[in-house]
Every structure is written in structure tokens, then in C-alpha cells.
Protein backbone atom coordinates (compact mmCIF):
# COMPACT_ATOMS: atom_id res chain seq x y z
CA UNK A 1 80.37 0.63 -73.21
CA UNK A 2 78.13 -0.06 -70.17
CA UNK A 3 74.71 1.58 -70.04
CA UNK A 4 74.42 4.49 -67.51
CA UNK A 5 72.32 3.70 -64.43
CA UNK A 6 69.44 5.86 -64.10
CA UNK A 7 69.03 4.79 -60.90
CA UNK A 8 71.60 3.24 -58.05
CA UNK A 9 70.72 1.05 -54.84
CA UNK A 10 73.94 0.20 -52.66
CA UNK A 11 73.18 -2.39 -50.63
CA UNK A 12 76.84 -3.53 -49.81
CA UNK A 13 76.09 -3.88 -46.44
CA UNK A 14 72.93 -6.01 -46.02
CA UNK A 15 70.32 -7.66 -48.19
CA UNK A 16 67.11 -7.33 -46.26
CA UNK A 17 63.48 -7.48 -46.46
CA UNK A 18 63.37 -3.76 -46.38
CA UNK A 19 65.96 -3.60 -49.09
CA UNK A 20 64.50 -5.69 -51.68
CA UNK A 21 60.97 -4.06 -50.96
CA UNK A 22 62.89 -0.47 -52.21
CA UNK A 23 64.27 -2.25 -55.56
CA UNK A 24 60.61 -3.37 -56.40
CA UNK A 25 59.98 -0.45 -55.27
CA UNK A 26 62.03 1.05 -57.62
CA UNK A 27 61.17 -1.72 -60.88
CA UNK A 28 58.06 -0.40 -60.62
CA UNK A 29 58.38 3.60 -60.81
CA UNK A 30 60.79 2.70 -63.66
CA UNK A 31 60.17 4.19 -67.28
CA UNK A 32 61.05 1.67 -70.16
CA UNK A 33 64.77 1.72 -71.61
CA UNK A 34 65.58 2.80 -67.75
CA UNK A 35 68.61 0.88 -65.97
CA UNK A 36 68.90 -0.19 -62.31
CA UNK A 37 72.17 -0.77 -60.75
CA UNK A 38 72.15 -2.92 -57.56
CA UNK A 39 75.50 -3.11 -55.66
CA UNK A 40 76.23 -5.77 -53.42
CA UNK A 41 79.12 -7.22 -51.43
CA UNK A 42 76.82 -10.99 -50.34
CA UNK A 43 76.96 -13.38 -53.16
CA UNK A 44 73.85 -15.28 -52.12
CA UNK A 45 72.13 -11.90 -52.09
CA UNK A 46 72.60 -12.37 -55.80
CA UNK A 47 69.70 -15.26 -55.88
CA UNK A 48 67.32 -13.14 -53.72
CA UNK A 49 67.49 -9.75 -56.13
CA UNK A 50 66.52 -12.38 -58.82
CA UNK A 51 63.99 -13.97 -57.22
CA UNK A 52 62.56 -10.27 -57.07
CA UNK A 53 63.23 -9.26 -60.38
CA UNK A 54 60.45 -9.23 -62.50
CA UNK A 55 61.51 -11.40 -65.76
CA UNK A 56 58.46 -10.43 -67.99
CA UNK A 57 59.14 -6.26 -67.80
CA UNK A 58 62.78 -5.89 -67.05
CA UNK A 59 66.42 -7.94 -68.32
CA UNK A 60 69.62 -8.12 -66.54
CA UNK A 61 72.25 -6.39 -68.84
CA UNK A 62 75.29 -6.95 -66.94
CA UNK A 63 76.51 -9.49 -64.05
CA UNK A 64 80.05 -8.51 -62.73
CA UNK A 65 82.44 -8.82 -59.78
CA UNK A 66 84.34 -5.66 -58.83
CA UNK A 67 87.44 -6.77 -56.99
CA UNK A 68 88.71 -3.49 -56.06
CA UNK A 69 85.52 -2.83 -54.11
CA UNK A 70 84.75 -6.54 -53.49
CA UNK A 71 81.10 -6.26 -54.80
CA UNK A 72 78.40 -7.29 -57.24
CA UNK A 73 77.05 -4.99 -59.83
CA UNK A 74 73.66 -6.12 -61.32
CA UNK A 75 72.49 -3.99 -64.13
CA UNK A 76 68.67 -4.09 -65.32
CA UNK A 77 66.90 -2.50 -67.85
CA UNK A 78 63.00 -2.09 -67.84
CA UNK A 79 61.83 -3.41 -71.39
């Protein structure tokens, strides 16, 4: 069973500078044991959320490819 996102940040239709400054954004208000979904349609937008991620205090827990909705779902959870 997949975790349950405490928190959801759609960014199927662009991957910018703004975008990835609300996820850290996010990482950081986070409480431990808390998941972050991050939706996106961009592949390469893939390599820039884990550039951001921060590998010490959180763990991706799920990498898939929705086909119906043609997207990325990156799940993380704030250890």
C-alpha cells in the first residue's frame, strides 16, 4: 500500500525556479514520518527535484510513471 501524502505539489505544467523554491519550502516545514508528493509531467524535471532534495533528512519512497495522466509521482518521506 502506498503511504498517504501529507502534502501534494502539482507541478505538471512547469518546473521552475519558483517551483522548486516551494518544495524546499515545503522539506523544511515538514514533521518527521511526513510524505511529499511531487507530480510532474517533464522527465528531466525529475533530476532537478533531486538535486533539491535534501538526502541527509528526507528518502524517496516511491518513483513511478502514471500513464493515464502522463506524469511523475515522486514520493518523500522526512526521516
Amino acid at each position: 500500500m502506498e503511504p498517504k501524502a501529507d502534502y501534494i505539489l502539482d507541478f505538471r505544467e512547469t518546473i521552475s525556479s519558483l517551483a522548486l523554491l516551494k518544495m524546499t519550502q515545503v522539506l523544511r516545514e515538514m514533521n518527521k514520518d511526513e510524505v511529499l508528493e511531487i507530480i510532474t509531467r517533464d522527465g528531466d524535471a525529475r533530476t532537478d527535484v533531486f538535486k533539491v532534495i535534501p538526502g541527509a533528512s528526507c528518502e524517496v519512497i516511491d518513483l513511478e510513471f502514471n500513464r493515464e495522466a502522463s506524469c511523475f509521482l515522486i514520493r518523500v518521506k522526512k526521516i
